[in-house]
N, C-alpha and C. Protein backbone atom coordinates (compact mmCIF):
# COMPACT_ATOMS: atom_id res chain seq x y z
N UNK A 1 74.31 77.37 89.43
CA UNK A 1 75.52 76.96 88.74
C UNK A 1 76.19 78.10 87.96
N UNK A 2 75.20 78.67 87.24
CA UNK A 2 75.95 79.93 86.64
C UNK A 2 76.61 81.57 87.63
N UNK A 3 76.59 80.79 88.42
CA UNK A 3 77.09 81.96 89.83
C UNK A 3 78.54 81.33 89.83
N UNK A 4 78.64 80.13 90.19
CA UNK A 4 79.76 79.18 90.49
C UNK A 4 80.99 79.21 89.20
N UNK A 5 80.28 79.13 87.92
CA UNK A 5 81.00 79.11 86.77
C UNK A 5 81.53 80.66 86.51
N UNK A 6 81.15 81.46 87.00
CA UNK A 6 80.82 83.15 86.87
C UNK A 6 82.04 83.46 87.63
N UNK A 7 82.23 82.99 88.92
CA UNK A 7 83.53 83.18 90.13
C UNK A 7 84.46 82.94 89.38
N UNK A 8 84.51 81.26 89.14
CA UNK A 8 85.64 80.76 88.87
C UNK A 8 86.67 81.58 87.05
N UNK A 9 85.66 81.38 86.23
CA UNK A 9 85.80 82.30 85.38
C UNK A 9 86.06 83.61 85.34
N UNK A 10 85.78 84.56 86.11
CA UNK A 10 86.21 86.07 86.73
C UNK A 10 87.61 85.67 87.34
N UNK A 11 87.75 84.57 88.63
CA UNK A 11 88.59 84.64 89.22
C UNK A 11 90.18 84.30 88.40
N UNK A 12 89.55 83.10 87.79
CA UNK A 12 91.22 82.76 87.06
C UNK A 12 92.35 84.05 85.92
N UNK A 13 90.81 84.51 85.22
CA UNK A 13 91.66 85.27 84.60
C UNK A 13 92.42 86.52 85.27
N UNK A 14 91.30 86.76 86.50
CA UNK A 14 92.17 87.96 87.21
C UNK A 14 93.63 87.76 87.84
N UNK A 15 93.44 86.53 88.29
CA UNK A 15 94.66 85.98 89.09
C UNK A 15 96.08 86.21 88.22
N UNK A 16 95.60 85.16 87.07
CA UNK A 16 96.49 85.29 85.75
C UNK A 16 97.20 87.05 85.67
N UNK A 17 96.29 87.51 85.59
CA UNK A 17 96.65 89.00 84.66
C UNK A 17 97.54 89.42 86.27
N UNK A 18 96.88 89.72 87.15
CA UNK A 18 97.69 90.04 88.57
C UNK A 18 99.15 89.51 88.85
N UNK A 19 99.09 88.46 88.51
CA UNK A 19 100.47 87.86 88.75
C UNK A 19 101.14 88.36 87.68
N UNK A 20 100.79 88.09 86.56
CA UNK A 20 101.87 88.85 85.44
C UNK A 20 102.51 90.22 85.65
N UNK A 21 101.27 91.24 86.04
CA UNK A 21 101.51 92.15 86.62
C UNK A 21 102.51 92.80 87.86
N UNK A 22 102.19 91.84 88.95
CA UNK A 22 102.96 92.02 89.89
C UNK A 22 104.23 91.24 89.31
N UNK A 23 104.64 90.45 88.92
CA UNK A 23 106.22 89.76 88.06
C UNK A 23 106.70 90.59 87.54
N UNK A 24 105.87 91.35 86.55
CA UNK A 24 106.98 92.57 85.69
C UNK A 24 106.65 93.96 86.15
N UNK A 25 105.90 94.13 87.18
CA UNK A 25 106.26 95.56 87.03
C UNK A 25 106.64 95.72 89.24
N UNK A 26 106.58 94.66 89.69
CA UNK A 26 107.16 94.63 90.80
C UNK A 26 108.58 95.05 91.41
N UNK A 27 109.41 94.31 90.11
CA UNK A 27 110.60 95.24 90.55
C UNK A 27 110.88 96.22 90.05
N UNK A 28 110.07 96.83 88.75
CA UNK A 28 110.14 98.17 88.14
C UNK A 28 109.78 99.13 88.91
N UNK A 29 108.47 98.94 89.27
CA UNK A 29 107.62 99.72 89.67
C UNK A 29 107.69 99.91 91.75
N UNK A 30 107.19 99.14 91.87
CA UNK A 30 106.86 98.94 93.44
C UNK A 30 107.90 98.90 94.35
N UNK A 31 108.66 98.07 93.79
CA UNK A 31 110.07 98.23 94.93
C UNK A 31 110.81 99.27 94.99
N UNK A 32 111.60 99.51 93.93
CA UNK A 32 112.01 101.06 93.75
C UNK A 32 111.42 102.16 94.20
N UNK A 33 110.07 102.44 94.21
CA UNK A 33 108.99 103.40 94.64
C UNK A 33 109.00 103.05 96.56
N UNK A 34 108.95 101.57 96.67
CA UNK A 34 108.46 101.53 98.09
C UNK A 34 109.72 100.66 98.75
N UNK A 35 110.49 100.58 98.29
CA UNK A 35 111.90 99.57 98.88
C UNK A 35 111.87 99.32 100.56
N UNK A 36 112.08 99.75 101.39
CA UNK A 36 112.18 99.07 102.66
C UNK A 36 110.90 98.90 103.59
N UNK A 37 109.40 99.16 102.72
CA UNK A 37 108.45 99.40 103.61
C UNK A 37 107.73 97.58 103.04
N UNK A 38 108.52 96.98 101.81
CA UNK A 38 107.63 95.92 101.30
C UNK A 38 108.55 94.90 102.21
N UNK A 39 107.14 93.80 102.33
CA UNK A 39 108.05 92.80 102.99
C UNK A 39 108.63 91.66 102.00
N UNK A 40 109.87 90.82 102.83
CA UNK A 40 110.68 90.24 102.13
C UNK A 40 109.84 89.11 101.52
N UNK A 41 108.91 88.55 102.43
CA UNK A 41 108.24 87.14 102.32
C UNK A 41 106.98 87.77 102.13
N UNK A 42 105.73 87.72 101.15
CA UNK A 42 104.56 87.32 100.70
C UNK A 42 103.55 86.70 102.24
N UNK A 43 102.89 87.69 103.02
CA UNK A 43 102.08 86.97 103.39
C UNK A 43 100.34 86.29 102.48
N UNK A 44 100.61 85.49 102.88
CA UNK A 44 99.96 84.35 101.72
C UNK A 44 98.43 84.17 102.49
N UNK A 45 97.94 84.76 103.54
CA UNK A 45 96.78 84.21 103.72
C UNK A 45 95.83 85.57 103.71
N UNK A 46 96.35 86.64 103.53
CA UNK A 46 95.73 87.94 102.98
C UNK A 46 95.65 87.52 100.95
N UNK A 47 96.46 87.42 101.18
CA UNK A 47 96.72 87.35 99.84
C UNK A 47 95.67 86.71 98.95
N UNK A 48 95.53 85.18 99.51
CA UNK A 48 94.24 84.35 99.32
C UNK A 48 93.02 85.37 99.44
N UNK A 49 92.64 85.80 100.84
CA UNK A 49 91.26 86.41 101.00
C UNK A 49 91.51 87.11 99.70
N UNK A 50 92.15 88.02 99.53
CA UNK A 50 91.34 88.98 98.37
C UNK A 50 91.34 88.67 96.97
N UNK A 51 91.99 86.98 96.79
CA UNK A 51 91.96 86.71 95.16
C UNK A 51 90.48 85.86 95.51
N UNK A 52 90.00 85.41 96.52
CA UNK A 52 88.73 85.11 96.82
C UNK A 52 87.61 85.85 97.28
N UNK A 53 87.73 87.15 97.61
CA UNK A 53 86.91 87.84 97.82
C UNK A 53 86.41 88.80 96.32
N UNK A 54 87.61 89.49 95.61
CA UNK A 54 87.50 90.09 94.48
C UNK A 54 86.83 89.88 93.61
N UNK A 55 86.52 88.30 93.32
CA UNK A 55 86.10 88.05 92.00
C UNK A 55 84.58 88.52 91.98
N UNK A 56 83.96 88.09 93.64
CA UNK A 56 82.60 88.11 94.04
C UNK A 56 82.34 89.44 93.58
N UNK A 57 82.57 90.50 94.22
CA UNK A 57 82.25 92.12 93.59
C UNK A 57 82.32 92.14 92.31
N UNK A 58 83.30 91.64 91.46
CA UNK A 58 83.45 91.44 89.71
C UNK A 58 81.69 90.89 89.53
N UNK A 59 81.75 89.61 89.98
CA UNK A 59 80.52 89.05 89.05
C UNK A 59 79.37 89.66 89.76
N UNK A 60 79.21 89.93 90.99
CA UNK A 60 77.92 90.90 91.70
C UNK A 60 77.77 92.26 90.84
N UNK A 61 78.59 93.00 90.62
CA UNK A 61 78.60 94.36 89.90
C UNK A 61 79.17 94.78 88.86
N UNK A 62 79.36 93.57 87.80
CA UNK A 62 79.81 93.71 86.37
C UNK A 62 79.03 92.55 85.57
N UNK A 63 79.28 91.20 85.93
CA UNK A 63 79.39 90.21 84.84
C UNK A 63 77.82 90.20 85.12
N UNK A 64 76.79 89.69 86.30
CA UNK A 64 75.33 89.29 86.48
C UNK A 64 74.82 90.82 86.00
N UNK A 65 74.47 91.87 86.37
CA UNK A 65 73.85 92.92 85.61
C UNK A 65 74.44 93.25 83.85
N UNK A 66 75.56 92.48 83.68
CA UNK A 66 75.94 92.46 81.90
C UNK A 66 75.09 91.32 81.87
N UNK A 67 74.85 90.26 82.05
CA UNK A 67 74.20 88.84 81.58
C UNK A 67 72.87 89.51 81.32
N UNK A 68 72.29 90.12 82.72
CA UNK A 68 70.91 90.30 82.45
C UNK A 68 70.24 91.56 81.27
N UNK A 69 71.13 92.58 81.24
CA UNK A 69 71.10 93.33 80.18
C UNK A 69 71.73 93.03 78.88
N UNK A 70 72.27 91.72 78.93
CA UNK A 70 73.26 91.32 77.49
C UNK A 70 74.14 92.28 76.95
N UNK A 71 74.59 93.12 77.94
CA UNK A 71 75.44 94.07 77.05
C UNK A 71 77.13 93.77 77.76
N UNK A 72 77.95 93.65 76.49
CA UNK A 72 79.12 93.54 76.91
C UNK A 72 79.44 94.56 77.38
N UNK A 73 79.05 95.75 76.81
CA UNK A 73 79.85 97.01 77.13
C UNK A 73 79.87 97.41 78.44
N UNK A 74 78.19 96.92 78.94
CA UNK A 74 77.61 97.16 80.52
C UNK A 74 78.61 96.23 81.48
N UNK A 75 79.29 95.45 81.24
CA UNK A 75 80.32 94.30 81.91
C UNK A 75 81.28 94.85 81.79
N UNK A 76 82.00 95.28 80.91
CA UNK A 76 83.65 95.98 80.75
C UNK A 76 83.47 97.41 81.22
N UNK A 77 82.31 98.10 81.11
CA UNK A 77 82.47 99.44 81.57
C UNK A 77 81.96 99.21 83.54
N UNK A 78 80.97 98.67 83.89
CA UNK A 78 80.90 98.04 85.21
C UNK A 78 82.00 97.51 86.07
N UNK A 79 82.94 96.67 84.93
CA UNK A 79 84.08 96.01 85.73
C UNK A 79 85.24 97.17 86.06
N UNK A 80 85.36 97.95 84.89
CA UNK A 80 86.28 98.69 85.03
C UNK A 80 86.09 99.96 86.30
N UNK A 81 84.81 100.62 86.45
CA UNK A 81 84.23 101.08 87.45
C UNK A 81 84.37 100.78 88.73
N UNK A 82 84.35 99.35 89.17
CA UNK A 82 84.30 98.20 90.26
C UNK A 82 86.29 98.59 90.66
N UNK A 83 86.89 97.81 89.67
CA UNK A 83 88.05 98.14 89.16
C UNK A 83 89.06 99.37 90.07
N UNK A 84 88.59 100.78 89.22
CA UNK A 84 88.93 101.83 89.34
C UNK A 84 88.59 101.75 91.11
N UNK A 85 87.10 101.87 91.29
CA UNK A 85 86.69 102.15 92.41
C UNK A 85 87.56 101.61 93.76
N UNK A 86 87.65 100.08 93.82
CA UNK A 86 88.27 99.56 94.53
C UNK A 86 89.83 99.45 94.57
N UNK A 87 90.39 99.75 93.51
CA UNK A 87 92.01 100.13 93.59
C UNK A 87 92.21 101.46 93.78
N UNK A 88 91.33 102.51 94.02
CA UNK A 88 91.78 103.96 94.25
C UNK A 88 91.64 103.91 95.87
N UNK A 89 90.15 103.02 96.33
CA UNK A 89 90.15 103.16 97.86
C UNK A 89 91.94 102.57 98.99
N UNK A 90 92.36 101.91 97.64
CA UNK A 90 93.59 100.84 98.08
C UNK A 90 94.80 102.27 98.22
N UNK A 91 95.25 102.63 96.89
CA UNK A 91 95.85 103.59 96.66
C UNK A 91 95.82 105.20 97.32
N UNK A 92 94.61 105.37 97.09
CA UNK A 92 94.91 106.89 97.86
C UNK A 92 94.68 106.94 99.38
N UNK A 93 93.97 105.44 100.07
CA UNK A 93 94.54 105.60 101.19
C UNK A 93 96.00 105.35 101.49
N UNK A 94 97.02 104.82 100.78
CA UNK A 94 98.04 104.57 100.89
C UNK A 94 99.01 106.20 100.56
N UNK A 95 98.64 106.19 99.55
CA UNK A 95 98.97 107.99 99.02
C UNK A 95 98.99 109.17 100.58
N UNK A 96 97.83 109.18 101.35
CA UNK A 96 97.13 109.71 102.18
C UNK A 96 98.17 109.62 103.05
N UNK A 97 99.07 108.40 103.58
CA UNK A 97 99.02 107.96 104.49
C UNK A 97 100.70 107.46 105.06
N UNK A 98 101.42 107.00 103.46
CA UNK A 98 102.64 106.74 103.24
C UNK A 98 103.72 107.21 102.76
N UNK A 99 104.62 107.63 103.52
CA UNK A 99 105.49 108.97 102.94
C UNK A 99 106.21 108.22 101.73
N UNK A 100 106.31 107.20 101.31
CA UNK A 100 107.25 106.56 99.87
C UNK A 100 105.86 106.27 99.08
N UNK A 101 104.76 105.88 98.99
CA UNK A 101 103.82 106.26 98.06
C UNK A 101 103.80 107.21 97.27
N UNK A 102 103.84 107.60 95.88
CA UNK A 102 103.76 108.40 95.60
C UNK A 102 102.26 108.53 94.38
N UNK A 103 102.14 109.68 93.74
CA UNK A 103 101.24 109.82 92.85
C UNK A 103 101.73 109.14 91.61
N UNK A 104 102.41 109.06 90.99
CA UNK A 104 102.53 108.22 89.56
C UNK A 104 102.41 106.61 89.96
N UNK A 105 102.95 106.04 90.95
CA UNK A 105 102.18 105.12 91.53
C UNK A 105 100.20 104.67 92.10
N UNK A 106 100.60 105.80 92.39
CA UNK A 106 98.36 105.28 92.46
C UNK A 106 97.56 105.51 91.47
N UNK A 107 98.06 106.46 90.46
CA UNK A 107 97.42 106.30 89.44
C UNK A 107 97.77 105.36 88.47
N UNK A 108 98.98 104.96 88.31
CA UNK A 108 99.40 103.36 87.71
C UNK A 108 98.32 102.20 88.09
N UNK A 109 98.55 102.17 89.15
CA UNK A 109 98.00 101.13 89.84
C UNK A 109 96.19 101.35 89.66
N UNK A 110 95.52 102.25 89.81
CA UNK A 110 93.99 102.93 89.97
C UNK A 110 93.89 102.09 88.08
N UNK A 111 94.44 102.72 87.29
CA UNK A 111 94.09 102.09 86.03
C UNK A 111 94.35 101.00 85.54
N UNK A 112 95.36 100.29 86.26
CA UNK A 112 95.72 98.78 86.09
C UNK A 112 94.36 98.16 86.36
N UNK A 113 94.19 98.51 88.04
CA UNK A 113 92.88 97.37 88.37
C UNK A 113 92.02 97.83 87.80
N UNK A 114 91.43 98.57 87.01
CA UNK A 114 90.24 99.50 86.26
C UNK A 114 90.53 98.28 84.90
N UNK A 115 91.59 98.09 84.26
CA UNK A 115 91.61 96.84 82.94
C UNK A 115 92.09 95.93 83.39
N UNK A 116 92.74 95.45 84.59
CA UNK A 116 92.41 94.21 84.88
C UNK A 116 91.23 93.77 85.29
N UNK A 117 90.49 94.68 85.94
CA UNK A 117 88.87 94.48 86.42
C UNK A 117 87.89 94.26 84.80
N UNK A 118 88.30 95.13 84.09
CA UNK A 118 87.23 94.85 82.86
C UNK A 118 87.35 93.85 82.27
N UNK A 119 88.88 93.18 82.18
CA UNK A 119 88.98 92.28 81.44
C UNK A 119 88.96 90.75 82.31
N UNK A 120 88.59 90.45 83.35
CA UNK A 120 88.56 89.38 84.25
C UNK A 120 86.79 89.65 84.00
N UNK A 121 86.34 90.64 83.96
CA UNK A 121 84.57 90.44 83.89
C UNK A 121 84.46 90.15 82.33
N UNK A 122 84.77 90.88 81.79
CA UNK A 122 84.51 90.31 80.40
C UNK A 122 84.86 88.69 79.64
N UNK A 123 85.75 88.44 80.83
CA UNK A 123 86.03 86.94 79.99
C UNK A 123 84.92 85.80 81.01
N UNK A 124 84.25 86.52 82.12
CA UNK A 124 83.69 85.63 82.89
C UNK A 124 82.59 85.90 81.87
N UNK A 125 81.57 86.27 81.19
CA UNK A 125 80.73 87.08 80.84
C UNK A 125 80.78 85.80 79.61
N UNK A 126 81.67 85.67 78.92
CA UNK A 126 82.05 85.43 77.70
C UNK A 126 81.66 83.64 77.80
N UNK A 127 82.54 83.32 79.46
CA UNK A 127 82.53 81.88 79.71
C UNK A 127 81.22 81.70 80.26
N UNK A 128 80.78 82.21 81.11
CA UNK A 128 78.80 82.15 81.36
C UNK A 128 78.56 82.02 80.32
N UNK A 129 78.48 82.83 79.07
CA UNK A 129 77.40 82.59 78.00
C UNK A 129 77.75 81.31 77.61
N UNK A 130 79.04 81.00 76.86
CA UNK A 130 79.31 79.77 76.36
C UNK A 130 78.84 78.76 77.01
N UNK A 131 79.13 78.67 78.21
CA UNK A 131 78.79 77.52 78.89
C UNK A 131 76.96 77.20 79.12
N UNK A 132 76.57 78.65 79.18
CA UNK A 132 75.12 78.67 79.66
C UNK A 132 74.51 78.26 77.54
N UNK A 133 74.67 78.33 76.76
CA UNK A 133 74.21 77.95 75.47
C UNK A 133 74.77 76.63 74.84
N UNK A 134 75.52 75.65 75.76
CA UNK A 134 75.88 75.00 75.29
C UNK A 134 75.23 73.71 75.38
């Protein structure tokens, strides 16, 4: 059960913070930077896989090794790691690869998911305990 409560808790807040993210800095940031390469319509079933796949790496390699060591810091510095790690593989293959990519873009983005990653593990971390002492 505390695996199940661990997802869902990782997952919502990430979702949350992502969407805010992509709302305000989408047309600041991304379109302007990448204008005719984004598509008009949202495909929606990629989209799903990775707000369902993401959270799993969060609580596998941040929130369960913070539970078992009790250290918050080991969860926010883990998540952010996880984070970094997996939004740079996103980014600098895109960097690598896309002539409208640019560098103030992947590193935007590399440190976004680095504190959106810490802070989606840290609040799962927060809701495990509560729930697990209650």
């Amino acid at each position: 059960m505390p695996y199940l409560i661990g997802y869902i808790a990782v997952l919502i807040p990430f979702a949350a913070v992502d969407a805010i993210w992509l709302s305000l800095m989408g047309p600041r940031l991304y379109k302007p930077t990448l204008g005719d390469i984004l598509l008009t319509d949202l495909r929606i079933g990629p989209a799903i896989a990775f707000y369902l796949i993401y959270p799993v790496g969060l609580l596998a390699f941040a929130v369960l090794p913070g539970l078992k060591s009790g250290s918050p810091a080991t969860v926010i510095g883990s998540g952010a790691l996880f984070g970094a790690i997996a939004y740079a593989t996103y980014d600098l293959t895109n960097y690598a690869t896309l002539r409208n990519w640019t560098l103030q873009l992947t590193v935007l983005d590399i440190v976004y998911g680095a504190a959106a990653s810490a802070l989606a593990a840290f609040v799962g971390l927060l809701v495990v305990r509560a729930i697990s002492n209650a």
